[in-house]
Protein backbone atom coordinates (compact mmCIF):
# COMPACT_ATOMS: atom_id res chain seq x y z
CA UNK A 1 -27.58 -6.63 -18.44
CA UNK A 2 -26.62 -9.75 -20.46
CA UNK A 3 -25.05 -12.88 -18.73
CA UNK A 4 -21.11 -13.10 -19.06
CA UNK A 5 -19.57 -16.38 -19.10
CA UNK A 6 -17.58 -17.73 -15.55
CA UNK A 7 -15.39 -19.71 -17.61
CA UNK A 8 -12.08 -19.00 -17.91
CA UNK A 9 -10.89 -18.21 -20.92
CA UNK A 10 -14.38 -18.67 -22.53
CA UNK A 11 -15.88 -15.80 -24.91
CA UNK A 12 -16.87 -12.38 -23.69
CA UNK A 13 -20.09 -11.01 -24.92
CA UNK A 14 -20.74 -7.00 -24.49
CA UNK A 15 -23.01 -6.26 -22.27
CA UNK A 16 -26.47 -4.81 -22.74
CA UNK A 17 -26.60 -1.16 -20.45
CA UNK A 18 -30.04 -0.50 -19.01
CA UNK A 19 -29.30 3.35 -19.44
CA UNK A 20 -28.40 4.37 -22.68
CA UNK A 21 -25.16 6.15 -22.82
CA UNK A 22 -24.73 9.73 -24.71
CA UNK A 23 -24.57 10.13 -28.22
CA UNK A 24 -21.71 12.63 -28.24
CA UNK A 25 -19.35 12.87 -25.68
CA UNK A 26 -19.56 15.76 -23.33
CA UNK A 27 -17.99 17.43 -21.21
CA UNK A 28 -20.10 17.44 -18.07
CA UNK A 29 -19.73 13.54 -18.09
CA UNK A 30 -15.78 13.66 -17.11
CA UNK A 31 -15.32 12.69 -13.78
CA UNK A 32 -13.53 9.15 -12.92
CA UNK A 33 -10.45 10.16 -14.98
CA UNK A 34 -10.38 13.13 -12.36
CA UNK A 35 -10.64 10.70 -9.87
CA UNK A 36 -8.06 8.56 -10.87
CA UNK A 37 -5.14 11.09 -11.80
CA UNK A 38 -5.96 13.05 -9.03
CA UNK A 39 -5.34 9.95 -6.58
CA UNK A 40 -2.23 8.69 -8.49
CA UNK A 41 -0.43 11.82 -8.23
CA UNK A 42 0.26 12.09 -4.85
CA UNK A 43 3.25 14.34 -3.04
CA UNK A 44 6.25 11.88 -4.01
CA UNK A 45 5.54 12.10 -7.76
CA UNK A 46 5.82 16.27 -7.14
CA UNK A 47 9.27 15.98 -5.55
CA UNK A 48 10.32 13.18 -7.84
CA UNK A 49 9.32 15.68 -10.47
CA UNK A 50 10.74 18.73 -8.45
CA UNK A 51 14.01 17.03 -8.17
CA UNK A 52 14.58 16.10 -12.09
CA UNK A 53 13.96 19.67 -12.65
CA UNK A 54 16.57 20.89 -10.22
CA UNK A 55 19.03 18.47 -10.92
CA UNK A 56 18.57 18.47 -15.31
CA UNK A 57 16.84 21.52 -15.49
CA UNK A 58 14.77 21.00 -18.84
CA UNK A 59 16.13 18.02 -20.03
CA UNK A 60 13.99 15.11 -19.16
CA UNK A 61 10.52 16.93 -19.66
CA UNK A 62 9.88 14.71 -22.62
CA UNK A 63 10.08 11.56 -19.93
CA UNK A 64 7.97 13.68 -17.57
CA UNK A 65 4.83 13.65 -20.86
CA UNK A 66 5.61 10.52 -21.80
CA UNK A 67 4.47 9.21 -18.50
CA UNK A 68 1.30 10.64 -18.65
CA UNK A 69 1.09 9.42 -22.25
CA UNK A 70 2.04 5.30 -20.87
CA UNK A 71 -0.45 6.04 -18.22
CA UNK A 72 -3.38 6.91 -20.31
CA UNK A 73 -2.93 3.77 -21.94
CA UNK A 74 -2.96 1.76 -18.93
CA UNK A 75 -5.87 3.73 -17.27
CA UNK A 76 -7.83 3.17 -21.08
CA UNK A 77 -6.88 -0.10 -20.81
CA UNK A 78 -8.32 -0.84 -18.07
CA UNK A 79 -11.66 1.09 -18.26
CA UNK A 80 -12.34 -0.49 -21.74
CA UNK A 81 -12.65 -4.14 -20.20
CA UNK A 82 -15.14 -3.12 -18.00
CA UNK A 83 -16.96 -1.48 -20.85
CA UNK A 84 -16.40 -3.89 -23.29
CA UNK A 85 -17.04 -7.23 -20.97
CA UNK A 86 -18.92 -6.25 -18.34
CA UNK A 87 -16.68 -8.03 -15.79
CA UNK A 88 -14.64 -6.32 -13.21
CA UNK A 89 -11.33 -6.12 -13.53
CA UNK A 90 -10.61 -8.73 -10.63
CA UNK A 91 -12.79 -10.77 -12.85
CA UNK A 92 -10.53 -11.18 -15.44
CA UNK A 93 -7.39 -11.46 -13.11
CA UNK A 94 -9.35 -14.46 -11.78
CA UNK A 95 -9.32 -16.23 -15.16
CA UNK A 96 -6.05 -16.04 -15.64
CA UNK A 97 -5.21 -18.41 -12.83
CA UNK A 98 -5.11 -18.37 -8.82
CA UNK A 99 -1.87 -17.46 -8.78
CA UNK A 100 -3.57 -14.05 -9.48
CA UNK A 101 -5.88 -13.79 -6.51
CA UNK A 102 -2.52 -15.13 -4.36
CA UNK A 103 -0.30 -12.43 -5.45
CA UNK A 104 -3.55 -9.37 -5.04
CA UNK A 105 -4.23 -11.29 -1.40
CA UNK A 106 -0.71 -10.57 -0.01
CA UNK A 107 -0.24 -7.16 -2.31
CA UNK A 108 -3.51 -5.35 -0.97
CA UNK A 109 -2.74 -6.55 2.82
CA UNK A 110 1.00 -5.56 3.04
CA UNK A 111 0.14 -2.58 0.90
CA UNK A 112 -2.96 -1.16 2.33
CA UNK A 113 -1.06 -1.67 6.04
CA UNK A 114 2.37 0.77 5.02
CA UNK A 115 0.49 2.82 2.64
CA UNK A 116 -2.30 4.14 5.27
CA UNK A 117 0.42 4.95 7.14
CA UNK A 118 2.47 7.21 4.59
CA UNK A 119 -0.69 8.79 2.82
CA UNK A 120 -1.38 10.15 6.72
CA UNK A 121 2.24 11.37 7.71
CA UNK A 122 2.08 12.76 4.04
CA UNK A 123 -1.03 14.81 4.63
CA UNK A 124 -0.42 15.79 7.90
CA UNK A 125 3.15 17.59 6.70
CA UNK A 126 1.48 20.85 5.02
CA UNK A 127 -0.94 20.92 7.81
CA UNK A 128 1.66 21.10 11.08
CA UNK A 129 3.65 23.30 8.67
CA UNK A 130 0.72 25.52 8.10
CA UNK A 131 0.17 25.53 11.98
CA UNK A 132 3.55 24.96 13.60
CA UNK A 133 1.89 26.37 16.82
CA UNK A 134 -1.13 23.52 16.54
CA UNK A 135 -0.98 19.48 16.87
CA UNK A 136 2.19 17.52 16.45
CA UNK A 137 2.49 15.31 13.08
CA UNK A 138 1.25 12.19 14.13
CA UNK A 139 -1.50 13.58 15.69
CA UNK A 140 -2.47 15.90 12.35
CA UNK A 141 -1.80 12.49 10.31
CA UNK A 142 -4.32 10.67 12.97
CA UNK A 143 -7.21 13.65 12.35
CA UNK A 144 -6.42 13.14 8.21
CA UNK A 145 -7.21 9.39 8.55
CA UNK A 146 -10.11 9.75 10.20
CA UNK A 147 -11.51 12.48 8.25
CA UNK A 148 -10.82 10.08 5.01
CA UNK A 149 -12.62 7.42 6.67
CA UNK A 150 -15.66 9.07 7.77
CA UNK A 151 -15.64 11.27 4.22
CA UNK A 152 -15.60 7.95 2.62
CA UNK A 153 -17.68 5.77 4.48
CA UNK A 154 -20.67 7.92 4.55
CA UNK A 155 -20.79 9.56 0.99
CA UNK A 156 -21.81 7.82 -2.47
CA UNK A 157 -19.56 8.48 -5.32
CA UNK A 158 -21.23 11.59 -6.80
CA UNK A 159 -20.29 13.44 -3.51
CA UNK A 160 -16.87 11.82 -3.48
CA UNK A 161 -15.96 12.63 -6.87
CA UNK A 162 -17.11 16.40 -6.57
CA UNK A 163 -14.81 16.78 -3.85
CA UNK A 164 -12.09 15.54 -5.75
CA UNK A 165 -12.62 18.04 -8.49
CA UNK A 166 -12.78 20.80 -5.93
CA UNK A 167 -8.92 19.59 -4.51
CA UNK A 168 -7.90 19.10 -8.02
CA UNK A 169 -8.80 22.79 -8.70
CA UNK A 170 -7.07 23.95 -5.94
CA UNK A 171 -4.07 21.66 -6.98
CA UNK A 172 -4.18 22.95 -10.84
CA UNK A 173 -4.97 26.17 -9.57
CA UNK A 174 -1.38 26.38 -7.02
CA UNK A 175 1.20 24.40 -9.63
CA UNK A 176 -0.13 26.99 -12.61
CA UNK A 177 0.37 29.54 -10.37
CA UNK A 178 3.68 28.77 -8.78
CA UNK A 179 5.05 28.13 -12.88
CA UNK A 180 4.11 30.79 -14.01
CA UNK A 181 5.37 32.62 -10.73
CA UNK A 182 9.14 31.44 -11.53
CA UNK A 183 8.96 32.68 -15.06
CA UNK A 184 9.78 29.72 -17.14
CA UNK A 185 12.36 30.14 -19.82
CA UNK A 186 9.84 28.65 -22.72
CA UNK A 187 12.54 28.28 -25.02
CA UNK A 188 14.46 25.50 -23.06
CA UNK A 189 11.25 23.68 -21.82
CA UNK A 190 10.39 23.43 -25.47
CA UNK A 191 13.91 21.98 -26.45
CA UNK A 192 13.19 19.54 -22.98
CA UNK A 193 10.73 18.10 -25.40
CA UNK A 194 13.59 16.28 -27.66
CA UNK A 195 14.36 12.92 -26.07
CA UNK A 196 17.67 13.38 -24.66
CA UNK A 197 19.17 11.51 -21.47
CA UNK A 198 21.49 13.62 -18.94
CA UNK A 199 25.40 13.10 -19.62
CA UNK A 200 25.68 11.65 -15.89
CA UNK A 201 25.67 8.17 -14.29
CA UNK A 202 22.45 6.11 -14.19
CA UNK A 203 20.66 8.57 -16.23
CA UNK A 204 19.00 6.02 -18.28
CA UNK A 205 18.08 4.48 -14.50
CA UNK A 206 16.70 7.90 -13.45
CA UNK A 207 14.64 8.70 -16.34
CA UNK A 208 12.92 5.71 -16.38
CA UNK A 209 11.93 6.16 -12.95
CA UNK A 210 10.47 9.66 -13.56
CA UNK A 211 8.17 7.97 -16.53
CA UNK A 212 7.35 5.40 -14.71
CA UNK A 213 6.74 6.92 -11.20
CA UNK A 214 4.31 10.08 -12.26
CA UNK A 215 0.92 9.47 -11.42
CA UNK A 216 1.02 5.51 -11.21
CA UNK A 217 -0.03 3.15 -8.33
CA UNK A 218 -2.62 0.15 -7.90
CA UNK A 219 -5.17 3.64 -8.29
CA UNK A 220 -4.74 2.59 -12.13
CA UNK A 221 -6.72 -0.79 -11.85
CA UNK A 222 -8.87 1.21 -9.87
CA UNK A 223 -9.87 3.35 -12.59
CA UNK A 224 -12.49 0.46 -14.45
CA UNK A 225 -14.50 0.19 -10.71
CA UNK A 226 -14.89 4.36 -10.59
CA UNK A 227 -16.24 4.03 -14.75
CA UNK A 228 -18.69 1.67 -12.88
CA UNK A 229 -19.61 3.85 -10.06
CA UNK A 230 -20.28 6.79 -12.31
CA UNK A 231 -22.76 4.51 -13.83
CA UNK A 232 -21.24 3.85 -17.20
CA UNK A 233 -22.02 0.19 -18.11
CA UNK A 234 -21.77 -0.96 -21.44
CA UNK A 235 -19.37 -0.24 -24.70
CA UNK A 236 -21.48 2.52 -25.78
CA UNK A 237 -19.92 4.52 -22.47
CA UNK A 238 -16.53 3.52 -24.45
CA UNK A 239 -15.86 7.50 -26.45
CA UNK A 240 -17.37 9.59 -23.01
CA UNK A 241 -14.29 6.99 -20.85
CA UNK A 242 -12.10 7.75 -23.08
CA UNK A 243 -12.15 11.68 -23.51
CA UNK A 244 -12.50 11.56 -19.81
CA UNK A 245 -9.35 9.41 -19.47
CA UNK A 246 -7.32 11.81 -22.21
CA UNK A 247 -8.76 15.25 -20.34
CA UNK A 248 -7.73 13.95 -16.36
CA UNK A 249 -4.27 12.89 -17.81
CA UNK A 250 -3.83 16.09 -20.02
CA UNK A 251 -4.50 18.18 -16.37
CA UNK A 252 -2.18 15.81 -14.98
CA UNK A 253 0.53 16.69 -17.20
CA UNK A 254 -0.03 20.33 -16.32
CA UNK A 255 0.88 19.07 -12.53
CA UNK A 256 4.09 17.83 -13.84
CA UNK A 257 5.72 20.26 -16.29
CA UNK A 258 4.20 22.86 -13.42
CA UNK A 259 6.49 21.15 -11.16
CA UNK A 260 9.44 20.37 -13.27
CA UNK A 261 9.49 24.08 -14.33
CA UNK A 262 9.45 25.17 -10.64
CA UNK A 263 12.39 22.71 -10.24
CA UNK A 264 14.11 24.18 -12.90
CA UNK A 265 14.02 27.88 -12.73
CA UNK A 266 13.97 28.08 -8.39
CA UNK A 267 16.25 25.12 -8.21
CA UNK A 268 18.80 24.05 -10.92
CA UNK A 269 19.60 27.97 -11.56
CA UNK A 270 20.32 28.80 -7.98
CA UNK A 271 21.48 25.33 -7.16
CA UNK A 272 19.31 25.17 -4.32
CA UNK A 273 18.85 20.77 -3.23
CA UNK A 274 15.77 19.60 -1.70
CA UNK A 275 15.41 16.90 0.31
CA UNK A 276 13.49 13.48 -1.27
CA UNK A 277 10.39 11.97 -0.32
CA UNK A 278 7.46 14.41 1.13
CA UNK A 279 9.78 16.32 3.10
CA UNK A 280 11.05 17.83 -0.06
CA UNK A 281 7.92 19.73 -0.27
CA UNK A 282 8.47 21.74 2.68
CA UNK A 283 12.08 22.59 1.91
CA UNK A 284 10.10 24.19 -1.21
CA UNK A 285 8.24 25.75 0.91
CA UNK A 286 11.15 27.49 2.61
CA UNK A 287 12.49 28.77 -0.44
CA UNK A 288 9.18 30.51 -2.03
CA UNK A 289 8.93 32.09 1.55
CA UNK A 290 12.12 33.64 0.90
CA UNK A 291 11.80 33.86 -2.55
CA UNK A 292 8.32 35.36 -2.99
CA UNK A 293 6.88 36.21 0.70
CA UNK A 294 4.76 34.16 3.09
CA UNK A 295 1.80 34.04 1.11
CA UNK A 296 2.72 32.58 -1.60
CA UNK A 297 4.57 29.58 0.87
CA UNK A 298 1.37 29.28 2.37
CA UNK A 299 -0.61 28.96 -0.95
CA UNK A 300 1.93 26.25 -1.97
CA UNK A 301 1.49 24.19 1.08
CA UNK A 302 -2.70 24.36 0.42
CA UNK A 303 -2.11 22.73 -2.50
CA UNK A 304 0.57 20.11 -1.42
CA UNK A 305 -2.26 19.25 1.67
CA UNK A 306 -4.11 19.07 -1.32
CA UNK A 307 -2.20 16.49 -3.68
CA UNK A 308 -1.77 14.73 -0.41
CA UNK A 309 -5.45 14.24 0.36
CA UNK A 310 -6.91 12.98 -2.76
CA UNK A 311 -4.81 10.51 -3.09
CA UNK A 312 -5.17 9.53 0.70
CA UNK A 313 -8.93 9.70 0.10
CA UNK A 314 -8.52 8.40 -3.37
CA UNK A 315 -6.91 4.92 -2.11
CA UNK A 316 -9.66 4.49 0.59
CA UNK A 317 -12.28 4.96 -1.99
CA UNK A 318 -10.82 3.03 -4.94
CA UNK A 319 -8.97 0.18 -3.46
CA UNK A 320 -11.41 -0.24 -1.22
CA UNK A 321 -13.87 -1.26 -4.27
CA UNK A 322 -10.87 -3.24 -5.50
CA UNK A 323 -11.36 -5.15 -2.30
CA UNK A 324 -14.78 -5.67 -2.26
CA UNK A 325 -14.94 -7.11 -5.41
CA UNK A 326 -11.96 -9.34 -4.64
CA UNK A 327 -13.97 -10.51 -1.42
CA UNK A 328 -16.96 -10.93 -3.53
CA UNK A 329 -14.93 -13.50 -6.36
CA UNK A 330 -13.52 -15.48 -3.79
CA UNK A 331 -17.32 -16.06 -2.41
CA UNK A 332 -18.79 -16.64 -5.67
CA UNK A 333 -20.05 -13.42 -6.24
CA UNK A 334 -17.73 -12.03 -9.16
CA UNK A 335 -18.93 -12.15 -12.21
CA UNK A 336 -19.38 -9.15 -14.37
CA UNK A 337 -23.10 -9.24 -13.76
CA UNK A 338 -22.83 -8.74 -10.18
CA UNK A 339 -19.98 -6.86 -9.32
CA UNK A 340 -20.37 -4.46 -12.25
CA UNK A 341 -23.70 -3.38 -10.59
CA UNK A 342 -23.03 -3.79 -7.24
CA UNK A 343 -20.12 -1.03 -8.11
CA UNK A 344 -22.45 1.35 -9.85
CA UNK A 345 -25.57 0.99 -7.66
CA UNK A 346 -23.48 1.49 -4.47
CA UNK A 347 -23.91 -1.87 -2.74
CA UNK A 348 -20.15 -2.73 -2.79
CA UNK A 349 -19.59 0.40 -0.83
CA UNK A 350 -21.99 -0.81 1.71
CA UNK A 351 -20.45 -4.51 2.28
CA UNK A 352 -18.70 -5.72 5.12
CA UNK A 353 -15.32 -5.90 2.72
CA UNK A 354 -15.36 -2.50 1.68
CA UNK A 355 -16.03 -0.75 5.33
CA UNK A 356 -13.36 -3.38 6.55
CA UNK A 357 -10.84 -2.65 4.47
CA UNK A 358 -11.52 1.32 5.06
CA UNK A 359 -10.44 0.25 8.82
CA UNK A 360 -7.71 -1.66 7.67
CA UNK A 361 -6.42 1.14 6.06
CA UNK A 362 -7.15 3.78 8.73
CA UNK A 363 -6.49 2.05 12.47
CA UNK A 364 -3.70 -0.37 12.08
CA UNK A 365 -1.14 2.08 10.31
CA UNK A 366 -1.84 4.66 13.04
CA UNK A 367 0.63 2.54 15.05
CA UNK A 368 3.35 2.81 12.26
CA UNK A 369 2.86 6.94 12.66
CA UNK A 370 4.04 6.93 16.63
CA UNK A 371 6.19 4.04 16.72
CA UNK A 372 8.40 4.16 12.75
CA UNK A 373 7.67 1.88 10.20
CA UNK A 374 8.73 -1.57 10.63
CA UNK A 375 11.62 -2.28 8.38
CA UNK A 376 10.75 -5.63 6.66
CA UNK A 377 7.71 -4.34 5.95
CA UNK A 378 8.63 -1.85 4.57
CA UNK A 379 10.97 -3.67 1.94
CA UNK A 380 8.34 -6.40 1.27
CA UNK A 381 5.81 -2.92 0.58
CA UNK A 382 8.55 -1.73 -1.70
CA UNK A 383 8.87 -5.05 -3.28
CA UNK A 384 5.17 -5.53 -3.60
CA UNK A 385 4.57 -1.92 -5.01
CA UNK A 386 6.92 -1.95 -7.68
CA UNK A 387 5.35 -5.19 -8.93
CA UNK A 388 1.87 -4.18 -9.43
CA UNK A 389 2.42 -2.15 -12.58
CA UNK A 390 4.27 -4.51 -14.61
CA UNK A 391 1.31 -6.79 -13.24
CA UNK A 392 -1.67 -4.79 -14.55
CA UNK A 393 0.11 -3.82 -17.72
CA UNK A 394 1.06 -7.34 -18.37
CA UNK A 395 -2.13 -8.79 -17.47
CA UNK A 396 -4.30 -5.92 -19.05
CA UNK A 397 -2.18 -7.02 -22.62
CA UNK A 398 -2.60 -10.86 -21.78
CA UNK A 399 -6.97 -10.03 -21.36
CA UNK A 400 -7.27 -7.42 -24.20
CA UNK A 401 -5.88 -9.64 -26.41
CA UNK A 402 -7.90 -12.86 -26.10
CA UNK A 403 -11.51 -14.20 -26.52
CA UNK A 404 -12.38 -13.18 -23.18
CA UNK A 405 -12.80 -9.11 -24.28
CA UNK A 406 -15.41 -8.78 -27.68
CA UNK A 407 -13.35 -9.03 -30.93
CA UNK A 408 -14.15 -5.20 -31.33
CA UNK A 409 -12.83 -4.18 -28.56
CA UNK A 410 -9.23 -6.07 -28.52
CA UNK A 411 -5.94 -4.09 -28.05
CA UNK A 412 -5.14 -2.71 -31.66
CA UNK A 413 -1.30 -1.60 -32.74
CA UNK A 414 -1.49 1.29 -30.52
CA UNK A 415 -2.75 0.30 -27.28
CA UNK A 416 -0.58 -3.40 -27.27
CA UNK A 417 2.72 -0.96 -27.99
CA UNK A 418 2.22 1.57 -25.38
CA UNK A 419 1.22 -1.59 -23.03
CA UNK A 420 3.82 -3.38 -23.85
CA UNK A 421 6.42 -0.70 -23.33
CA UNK A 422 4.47 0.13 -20.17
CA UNK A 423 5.18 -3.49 -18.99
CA UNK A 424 8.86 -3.68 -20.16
CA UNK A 425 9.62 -0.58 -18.55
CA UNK A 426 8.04 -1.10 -15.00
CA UNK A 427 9.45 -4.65 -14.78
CA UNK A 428 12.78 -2.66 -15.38
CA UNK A 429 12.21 -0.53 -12.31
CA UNK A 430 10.54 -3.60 -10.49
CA UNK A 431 13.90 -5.33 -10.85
CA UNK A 432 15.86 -2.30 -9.75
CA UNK A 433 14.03 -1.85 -6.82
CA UNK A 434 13.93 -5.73 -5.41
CA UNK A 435 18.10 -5.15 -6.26
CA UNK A 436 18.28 -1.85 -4.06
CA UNK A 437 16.38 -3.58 -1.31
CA UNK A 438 19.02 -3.89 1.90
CA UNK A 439 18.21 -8.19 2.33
CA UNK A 440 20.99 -8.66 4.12
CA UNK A 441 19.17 -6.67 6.81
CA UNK A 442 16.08 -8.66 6.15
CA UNK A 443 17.20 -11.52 7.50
């Protein structure tokens, strides 16, 4: 592969593969974008979704699509400077300044340490409520963890990402089902289409949230390492990542007007409330058990464990990487050369920082299952998450748009206006949430 400059700020020059890429995009190639929705969607962004739809019925499944549609222009975004420069994502960060490795440093720490935690109690729900008779929660969100981390620390990509086709089958396979089970009333979903906000209070508030919060976490900047790993390396790979990238978000649009049309026919019509967070899920639960029988409860909570999992074994796979490379920058090791290979070839998930931060995000959070989650760390997680996005869509405009990316290969009209509102409207909800935070208890 060609040598990439270390220089901040200096020229990018493409990179030169060693295995040419396809001359038509195909099918059978897809994979990463998989990866990536299927980890970004986790259980929240259901009941998030489930909730609009009880509460609006219809009306905000225009906000729903135009979620996926910002976040196929983030996950592009992001896979086309690897492409295009060869350099890791981290890479570029880097160049922009330290301040960038200061703000990753305390964001993948804090993060990793809450987030282990909830992507656990979050799996282990469906399970005890599959087997009420079994383990207790914490002990079902203990097994989860350590099934991630043993999946994960002993299996190569390939093997990772076939499993998470297999749970995103089962996932598309349950929310299809369960919409089409409700009967959807096609006529209103189709006027749901016209953007119009609810006549209540903070509905402009709300329906940002919902197109911001589908299907979006630090998974995103992930999304350039897993191109890697799947052994694209070079712009020619640029048309197969991006009708992978369209395809995984496309499926994960089916999750969401699945959902929302679940929330809208079982919910808003009967005015039935479900709880927020994960917990929503099983009141769901509850009410296709006495909706539709047993079996179809029990085929609902398959595919919650489902959503659950790949995005618990999504994180420890893909931020993991994240990490590794970070470690790697900060010892000199982080130029596009290196960590662009080291990614692909499988060395990065056999270094000391990736199998270290796979423990970090399995064994310490354990604690936060039996004992509650500490509460300023929990607002500095809050904090900390709703920052990233406005982050990576900031920083993805500020890279794609100078002479560090190939002139080719810069942000055109498109990509810098979808970015752009992708950056405007997570600082919006960044801002909300640091408001919302309780600091008075904080200190």
């Amino acid at each position: 592969m060609a040598e990439t400059s270390e220089t901040p700020g200096t020229p990018a020059t493409a990179p030169d593969p060693s295995d040419p890429p396809p001359r038509r995009s195909s099918w059978r190639h897809i994979g990463p974008g998989i990866v990536v929705a299927a980890t970004g969607v986790g259980a929240g962004d259901l009941v998030a979704t489930l909730i609009a739809g009880s509460n609006f019925g219809y009306t905000l499944l225009w906000a729903a699509v135009l979620g996926c549609l910002v976040k196929i222009a983030l996950a592009e975004a992001a896979g086309r400077w690897h492409l295009a420069t060869g350099r890791t994502l981290f890479d570029g960060w880097h160049s922009l300044g330290r301040w960038t490795t200061v703000f990753f440093a305390v964001y993948v720490v804090v993060w990793g340490f809450v987030y282990g935690a909830a992507a656990m109690a979050s799996s282990a729900l469906p399970l005890q409520a599959l087997f009420p008779d079994g383990w207790s929660l914490e002990t079902w969100g203990v097994v989860c963890g350590l099934v991630g981390l043993a999946f994960v620390w002993f299996n190569r990509y390939a093997v990772f990402e076939k499993a998470m086709t297999v749970l995103v089958g089962v996932m598309f396979l349950v929310t299809v089902y369960l919409a089409v089970r409700v009967t959807p009333n096609l006529a209103d979903a189709f006027a749901g289409l016209l953007p119009v906000l609810p006549d209540e209070k903070d509905s402009v508030l709300n329906t940002l949230g919902l197109i911001g919060g589908v299907g979006g976490t630090i998974t995103l900047a992930a999304y350039g390492y897993w191109v890697n790993a799947k052994g694209w390396t070079g712009p020619g790979w640029m048309r197969t990542m991006r009708l992978d990238n369209r395809v995984a978000y496309a499926t994960t649009g089916v999750f969401v007007v699945a959902m929302l049309f679940v929330g809208a026919e079982l919910l808003h019509s009967s005015g039935v409330a479900i709880a927020s967070g994960e917990r929503g899920l099983l009141d769901l639960s509850e009410v296709l058990e006495d909706r539709y029988g047993g079996a179809t409860a029990k085929l609902f909570l398959i595919g919650f464990f489902a959503t659950s999992f790949t995005s618990l074994i999504g994180v420890w796979h893909g931020v993991s990487l994240m990490f590794a490379d970070f470690v790697a920058r900060l010892h000199g090791d982080g130029t596009g050369r290196g960590s662009g290979e080291s990614v692909a070839s499988g060395e990065r998930q056999r270094s000391w920082a990736f199998r270290g931060y796979l423990l970090w995000l399995t064994f310490p959070p354990m604690a936060l299952l039996f004992q509650g989650q500490p509460f300023r760390l929990v607002i500095l997680y809050g904090v900390l998450g709703a920052a990233f996005l406005p982050f990576l869509a900031l920083t993805l405009v500020w890279l794609l748009n100078s002479d560090r990316t190939p002139r080719e290969w810069r942000n055109g009209p498109l990509s810098n206006l979808m970015l752009c509102l992708a950056g405007l409207l997570f600082v919006v909800l960044c801002v909300k949430q640091v408001v919302d935070q309780p600091w008075g208890d904080f200190f």
